[in-house]
N, C-alpha and C. Protein backbone atom coordinates (compact mmCIF):
# COMPACT_ATOMS: atom_id res chain seq x y z
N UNK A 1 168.03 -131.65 -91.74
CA UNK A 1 167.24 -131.42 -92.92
C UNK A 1 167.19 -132.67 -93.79
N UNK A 2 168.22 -133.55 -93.85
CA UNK A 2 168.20 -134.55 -94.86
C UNK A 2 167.41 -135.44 -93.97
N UNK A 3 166.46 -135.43 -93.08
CA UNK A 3 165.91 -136.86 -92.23
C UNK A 3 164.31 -136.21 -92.88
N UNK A 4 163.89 -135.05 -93.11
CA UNK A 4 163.01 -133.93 -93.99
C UNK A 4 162.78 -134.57 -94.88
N UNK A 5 164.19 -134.42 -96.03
CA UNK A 5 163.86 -134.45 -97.65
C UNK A 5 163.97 -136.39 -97.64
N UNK A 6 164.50 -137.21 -97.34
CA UNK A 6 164.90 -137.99 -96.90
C UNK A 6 163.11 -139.43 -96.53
N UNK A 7 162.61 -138.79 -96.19
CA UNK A 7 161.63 -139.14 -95.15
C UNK A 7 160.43 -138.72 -95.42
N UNK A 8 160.14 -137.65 -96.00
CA UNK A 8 158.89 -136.49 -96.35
C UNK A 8 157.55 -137.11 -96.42
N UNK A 9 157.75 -138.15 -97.27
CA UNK A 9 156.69 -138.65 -97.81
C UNK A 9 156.14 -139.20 -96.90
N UNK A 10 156.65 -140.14 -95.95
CA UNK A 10 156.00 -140.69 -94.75
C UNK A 10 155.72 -139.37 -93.58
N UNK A 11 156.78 -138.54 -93.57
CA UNK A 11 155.65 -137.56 -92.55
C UNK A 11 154.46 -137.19 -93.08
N UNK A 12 154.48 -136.68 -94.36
CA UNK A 12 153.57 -136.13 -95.13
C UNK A 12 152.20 -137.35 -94.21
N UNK A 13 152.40 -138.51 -94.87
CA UNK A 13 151.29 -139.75 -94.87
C UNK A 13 150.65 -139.90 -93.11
N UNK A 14 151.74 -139.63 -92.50
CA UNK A 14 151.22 -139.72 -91.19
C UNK A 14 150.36 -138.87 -90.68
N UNK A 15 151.14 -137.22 -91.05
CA UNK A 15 150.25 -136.37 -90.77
C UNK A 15 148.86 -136.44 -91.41
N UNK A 16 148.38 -136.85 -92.56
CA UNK A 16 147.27 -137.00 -93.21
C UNK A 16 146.25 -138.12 -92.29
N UNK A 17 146.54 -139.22 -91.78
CA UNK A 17 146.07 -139.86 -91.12
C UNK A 17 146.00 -139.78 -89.40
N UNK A 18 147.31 -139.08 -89.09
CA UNK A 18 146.83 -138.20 -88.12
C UNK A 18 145.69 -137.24 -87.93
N UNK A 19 145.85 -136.03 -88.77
CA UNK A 19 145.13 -135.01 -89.30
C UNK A 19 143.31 -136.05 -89.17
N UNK A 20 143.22 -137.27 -90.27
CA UNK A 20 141.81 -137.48 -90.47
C UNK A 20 141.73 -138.43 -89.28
N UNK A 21 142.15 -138.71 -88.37
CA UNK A 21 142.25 -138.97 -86.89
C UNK A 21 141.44 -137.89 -86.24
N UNK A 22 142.21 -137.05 -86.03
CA UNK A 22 142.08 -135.45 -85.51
C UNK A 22 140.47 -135.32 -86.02
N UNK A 23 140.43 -135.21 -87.09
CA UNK A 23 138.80 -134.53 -87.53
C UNK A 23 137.62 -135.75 -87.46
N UNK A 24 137.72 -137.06 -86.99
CA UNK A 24 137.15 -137.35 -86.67
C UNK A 24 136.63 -137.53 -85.34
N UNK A 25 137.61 -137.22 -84.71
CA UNK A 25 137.41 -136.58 -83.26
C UNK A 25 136.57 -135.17 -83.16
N UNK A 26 137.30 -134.29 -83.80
CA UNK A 26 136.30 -132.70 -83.61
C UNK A 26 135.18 -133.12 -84.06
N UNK A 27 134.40 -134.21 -85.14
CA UNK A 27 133.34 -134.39 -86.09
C UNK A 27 132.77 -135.21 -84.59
N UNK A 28 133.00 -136.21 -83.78
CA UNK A 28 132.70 -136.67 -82.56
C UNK A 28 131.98 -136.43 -81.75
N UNK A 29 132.98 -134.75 -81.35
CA UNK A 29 132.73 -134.09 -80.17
C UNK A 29 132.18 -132.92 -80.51
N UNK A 30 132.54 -132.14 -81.45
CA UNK A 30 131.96 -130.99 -81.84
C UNK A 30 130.89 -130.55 -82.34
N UNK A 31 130.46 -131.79 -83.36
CA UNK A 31 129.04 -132.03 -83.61
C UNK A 31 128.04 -132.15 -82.71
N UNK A 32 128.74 -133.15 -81.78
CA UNK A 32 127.50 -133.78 -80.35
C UNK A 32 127.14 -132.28 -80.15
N UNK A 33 128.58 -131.39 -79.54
CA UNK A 33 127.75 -130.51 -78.69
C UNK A 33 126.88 -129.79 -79.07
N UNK A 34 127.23 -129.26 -80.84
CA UNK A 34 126.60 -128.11 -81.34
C UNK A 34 125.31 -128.90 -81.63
N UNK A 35 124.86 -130.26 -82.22
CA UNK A 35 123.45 -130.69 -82.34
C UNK A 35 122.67 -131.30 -81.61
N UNK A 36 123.34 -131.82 -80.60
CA UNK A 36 122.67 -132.61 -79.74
C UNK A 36 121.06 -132.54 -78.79
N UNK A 37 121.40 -130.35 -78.57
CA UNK A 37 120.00 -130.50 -78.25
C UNK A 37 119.13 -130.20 -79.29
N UNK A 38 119.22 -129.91 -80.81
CA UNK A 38 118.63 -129.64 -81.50
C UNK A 38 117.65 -130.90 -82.02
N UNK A 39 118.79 -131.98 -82.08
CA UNK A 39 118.48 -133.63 -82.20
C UNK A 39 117.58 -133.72 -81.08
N UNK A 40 118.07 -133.84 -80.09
CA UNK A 40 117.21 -134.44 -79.04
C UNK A 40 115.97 -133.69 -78.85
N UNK A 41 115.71 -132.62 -79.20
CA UNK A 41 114.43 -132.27 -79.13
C UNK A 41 113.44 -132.18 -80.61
N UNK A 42 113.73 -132.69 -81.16
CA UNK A 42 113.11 -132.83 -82.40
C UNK A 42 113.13 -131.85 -83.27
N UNK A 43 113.68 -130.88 -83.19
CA UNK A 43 113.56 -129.84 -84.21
C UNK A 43 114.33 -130.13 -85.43
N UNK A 44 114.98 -130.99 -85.48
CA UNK A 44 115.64 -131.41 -86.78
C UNK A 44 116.27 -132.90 -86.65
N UNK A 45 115.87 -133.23 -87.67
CA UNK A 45 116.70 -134.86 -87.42
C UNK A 45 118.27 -135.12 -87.25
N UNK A 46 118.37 -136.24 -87.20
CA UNK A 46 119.69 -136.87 -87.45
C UNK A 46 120.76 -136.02 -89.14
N UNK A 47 120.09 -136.70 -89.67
CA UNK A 47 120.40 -136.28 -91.30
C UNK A 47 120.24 -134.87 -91.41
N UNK A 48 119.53 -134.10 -91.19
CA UNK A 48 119.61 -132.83 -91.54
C UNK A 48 121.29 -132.25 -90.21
N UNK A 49 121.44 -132.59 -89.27
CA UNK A 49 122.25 -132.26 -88.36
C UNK A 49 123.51 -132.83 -89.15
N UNK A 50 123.62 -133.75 -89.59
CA UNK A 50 124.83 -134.14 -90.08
C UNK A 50 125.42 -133.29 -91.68
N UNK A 51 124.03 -132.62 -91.79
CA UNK A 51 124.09 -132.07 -93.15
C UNK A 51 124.55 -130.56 -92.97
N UNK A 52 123.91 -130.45 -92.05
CA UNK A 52 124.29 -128.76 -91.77
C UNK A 52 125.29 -128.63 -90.70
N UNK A 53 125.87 -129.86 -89.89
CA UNK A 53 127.19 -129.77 -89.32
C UNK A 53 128.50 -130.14 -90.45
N UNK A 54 128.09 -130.87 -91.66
CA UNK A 54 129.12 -131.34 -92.69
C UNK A 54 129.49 -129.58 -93.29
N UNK A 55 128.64 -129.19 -93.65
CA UNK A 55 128.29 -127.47 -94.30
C UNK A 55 129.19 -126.48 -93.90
N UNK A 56 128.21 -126.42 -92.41
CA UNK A 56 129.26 -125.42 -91.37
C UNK A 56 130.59 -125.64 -90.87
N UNK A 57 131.09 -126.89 -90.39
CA UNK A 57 132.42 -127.24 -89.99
C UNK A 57 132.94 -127.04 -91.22
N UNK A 58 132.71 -127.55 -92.67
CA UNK A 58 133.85 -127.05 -93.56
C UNK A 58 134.07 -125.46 -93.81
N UNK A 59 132.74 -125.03 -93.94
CA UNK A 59 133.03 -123.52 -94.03
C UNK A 59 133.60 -122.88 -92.85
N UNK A 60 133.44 -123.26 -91.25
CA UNK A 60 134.23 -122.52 -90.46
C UNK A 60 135.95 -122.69 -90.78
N UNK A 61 136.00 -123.83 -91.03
CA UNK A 61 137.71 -123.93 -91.24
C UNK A 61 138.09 -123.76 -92.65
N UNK A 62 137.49 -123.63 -93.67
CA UNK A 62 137.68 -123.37 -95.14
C UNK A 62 138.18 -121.27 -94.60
N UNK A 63 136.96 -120.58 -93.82
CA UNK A 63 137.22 -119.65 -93.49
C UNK A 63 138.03 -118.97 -92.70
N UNK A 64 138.00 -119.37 -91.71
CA UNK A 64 138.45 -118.84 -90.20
C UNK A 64 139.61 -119.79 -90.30
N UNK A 65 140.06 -120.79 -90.92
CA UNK A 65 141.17 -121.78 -90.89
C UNK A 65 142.68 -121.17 -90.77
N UNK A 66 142.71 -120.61 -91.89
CA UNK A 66 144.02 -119.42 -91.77
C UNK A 66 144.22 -119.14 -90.77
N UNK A 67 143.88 -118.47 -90.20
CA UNK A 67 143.84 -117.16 -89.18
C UNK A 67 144.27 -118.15 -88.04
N UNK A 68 143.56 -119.02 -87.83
CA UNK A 68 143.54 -120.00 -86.12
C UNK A 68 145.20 -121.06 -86.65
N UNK A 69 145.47 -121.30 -87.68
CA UNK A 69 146.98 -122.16 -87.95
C UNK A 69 147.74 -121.05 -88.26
N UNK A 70 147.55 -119.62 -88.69
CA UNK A 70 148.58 -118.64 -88.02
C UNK A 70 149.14 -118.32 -86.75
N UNK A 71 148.28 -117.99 -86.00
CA UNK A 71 148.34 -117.93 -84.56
C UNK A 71 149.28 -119.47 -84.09
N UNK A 72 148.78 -120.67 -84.33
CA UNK A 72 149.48 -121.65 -83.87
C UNK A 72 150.91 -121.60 -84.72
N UNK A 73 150.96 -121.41 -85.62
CA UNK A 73 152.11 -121.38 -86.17
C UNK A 73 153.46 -120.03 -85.59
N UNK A 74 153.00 -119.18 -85.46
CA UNK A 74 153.43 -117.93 -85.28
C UNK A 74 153.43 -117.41 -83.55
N UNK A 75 151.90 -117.69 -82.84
CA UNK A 75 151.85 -116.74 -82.02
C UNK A 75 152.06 -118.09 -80.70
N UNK A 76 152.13 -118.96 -80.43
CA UNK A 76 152.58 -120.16 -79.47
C UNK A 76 153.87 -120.80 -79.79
N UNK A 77 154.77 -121.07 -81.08
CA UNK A 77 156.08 -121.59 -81.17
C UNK A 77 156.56 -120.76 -81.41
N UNK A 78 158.01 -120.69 -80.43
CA UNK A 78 159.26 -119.92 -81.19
C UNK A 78 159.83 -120.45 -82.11
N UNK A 79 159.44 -120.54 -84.02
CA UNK A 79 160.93 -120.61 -84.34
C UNK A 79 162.02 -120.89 -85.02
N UNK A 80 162.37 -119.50 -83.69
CA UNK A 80 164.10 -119.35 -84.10
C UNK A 80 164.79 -120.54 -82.88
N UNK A 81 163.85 -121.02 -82.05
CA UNK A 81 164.40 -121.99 -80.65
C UNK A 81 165.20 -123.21 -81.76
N UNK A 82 163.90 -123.72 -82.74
CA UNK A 82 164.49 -124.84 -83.16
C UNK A 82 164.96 -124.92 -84.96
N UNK A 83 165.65 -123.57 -85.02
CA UNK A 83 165.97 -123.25 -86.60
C UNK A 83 167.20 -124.15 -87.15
N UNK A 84 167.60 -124.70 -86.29
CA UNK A 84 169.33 -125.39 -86.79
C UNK A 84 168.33 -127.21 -86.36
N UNK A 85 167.41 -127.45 -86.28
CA UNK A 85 166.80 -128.90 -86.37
C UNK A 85 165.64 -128.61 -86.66
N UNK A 86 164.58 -128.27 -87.66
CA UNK A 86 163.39 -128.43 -88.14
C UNK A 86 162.31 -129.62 -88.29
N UNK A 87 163.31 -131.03 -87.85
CA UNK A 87 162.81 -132.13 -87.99
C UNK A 87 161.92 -132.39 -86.20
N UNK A 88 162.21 -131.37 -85.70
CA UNK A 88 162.05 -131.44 -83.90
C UNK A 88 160.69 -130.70 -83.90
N UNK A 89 160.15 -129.58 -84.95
CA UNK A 89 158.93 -129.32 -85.46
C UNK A 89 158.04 -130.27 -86.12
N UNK A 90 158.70 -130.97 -87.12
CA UNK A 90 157.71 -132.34 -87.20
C UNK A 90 157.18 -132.85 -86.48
N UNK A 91 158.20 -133.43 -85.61
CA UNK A 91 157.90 -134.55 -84.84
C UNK A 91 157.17 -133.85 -84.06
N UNK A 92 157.04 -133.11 -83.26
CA UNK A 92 156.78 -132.32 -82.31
C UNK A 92 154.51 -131.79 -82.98
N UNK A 93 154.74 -131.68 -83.97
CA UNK A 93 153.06 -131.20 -84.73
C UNK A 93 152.82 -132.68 -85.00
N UNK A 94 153.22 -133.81 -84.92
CA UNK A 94 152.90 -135.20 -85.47
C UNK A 94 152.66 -135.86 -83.64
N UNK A 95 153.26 -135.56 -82.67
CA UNK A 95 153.02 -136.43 -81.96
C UNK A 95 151.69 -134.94 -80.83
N UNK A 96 151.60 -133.67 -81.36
CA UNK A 96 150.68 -133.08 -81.20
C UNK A 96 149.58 -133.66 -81.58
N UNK A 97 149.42 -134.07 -82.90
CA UNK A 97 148.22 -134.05 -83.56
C UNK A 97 147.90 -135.02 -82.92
N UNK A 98 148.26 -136.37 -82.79
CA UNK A 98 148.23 -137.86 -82.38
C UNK A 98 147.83 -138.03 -81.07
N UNK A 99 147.91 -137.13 -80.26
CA UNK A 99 148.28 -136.30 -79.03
C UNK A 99 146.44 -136.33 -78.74
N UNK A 100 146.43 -134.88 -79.49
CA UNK A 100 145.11 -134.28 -79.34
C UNK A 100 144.08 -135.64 -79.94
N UNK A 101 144.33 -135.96 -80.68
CA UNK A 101 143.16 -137.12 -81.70
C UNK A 101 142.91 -138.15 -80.55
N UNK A 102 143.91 -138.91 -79.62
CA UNK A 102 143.74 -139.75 -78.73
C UNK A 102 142.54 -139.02 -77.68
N UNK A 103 143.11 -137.84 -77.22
CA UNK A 103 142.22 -137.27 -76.26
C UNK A 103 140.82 -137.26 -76.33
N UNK A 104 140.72 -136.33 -77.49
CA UNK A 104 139.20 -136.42 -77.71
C UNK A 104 138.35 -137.86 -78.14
N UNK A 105 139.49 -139.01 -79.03
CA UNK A 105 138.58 -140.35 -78.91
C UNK A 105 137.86 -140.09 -77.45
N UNK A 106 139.12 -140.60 -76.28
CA UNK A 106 139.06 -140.50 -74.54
C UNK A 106 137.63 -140.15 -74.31
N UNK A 107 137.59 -138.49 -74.71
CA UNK A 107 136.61 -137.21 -74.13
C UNK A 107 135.26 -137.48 -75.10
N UNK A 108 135.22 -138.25 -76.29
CA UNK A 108 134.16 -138.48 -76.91
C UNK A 108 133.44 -139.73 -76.41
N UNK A 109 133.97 -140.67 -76.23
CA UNK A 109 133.59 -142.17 -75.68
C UNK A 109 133.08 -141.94 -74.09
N UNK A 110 133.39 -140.57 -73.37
CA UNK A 110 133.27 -141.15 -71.91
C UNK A 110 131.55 -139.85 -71.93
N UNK A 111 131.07 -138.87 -73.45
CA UNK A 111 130.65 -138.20 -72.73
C UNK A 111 131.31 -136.85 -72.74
N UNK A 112 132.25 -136.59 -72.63
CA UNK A 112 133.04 -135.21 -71.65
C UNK A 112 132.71 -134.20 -73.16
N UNK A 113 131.87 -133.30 -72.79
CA UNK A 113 131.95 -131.82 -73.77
C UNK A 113 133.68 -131.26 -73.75
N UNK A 114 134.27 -131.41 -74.74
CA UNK A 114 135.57 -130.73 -74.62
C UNK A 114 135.93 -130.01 -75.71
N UNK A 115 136.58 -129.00 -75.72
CA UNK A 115 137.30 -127.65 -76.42
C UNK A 115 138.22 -128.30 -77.78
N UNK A 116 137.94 -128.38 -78.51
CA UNK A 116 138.50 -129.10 -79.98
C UNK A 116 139.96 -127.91 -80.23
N UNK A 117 139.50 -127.31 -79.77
CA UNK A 117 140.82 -126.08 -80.27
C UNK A 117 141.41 -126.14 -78.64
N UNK A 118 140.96 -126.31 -77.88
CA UNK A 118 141.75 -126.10 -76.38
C UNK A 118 143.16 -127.41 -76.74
N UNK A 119 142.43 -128.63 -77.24
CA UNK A 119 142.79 -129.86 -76.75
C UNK A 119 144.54 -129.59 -78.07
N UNK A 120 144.30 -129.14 -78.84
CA UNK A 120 145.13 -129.27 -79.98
C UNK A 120 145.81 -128.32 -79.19
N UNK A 121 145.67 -126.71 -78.40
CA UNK A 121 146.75 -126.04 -78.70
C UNK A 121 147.38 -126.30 -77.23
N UNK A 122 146.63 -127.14 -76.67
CA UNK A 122 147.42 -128.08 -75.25
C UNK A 122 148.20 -129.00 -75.30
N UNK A 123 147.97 -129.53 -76.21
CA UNK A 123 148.95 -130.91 -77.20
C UNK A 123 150.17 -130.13 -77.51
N UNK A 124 150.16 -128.87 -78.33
CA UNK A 124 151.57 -128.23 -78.48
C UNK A 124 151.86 -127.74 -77.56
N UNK A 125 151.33 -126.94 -76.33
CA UNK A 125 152.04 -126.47 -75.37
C UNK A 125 152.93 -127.41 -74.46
N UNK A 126 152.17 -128.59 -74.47
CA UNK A 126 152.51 -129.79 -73.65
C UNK A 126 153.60 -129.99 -74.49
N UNK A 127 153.96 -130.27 -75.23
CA UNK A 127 154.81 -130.87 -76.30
C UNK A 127 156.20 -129.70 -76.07
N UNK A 128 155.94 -128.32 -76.18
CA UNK A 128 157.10 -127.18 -76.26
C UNK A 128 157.71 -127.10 -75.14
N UNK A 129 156.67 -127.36 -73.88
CA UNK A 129 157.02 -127.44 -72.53
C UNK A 129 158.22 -128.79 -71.80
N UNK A 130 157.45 -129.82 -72.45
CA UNK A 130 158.55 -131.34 -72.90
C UNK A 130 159.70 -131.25 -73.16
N UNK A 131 159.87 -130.10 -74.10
CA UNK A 131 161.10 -130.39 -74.89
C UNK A 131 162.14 -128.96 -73.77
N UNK A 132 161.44 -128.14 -72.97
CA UNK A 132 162.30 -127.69 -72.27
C UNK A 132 163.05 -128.28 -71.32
């Protein structure tokens, strides 16, 4: 706990730049897929796609946000596994996030349509699975 209180501020900072890592990846890949044929066929421009993907992506996770970091929080980690070291959860959602954000750069640069929520809750499984 004292590597926690000790330290905070820099996890805090990482995760934040992790985190806007992370969403510029889903903003990447998630956008392409959902506008791409709308763009490419003219029914709406560039700017209006970026306007009504800026809109909707905040409102899906302003909304539905809860609910999908419950489940990750609750319904994929045990824990009581790592209750006597909490700092093994940090590290563990920090080299997730960093994890997933690399991937999708990968999956955005080559092309590859990929699962923005697959890739994150594969990053922790991969990660819980590691540490067995």
């Amino acid at each position: 706990m004292e590597i926690i209180s000790e330290w905070g501020f820099l996890f805090i900072g990482m995760a934040v730049v992790f985190g806007l890592y992370m969403s510029w990846g889903i903003g990447a890949n998630d956008v392409a897929n959902a506008m791409g044929v709308s763009v490419g066929s003219g029914a709406i421009t560039v700017k209006q796609a970026i306007i009504i993907a800026a809109i909707f992506e905040f409102a899906g996770a302003f909304i539905a946000g809860g609910s999908v970091t419950s489940t990750i929080r609750k319904g994929i980690i045990d824990p009581a596994s790592i209750a006597g070291s909490p700092e093994l959860l940090v590290y563990g959602m920090l080299a997730a996030l960093l994890a997933a954000g690399i991937w999708l750069m990968i999956a955005s640069t080559r092309g590859w349509p990929v699962s923005t929520t697959h890739t994150i809750v594969g990053a922790i499984v991969g990660k819980i699975m590691s540490s067995n």
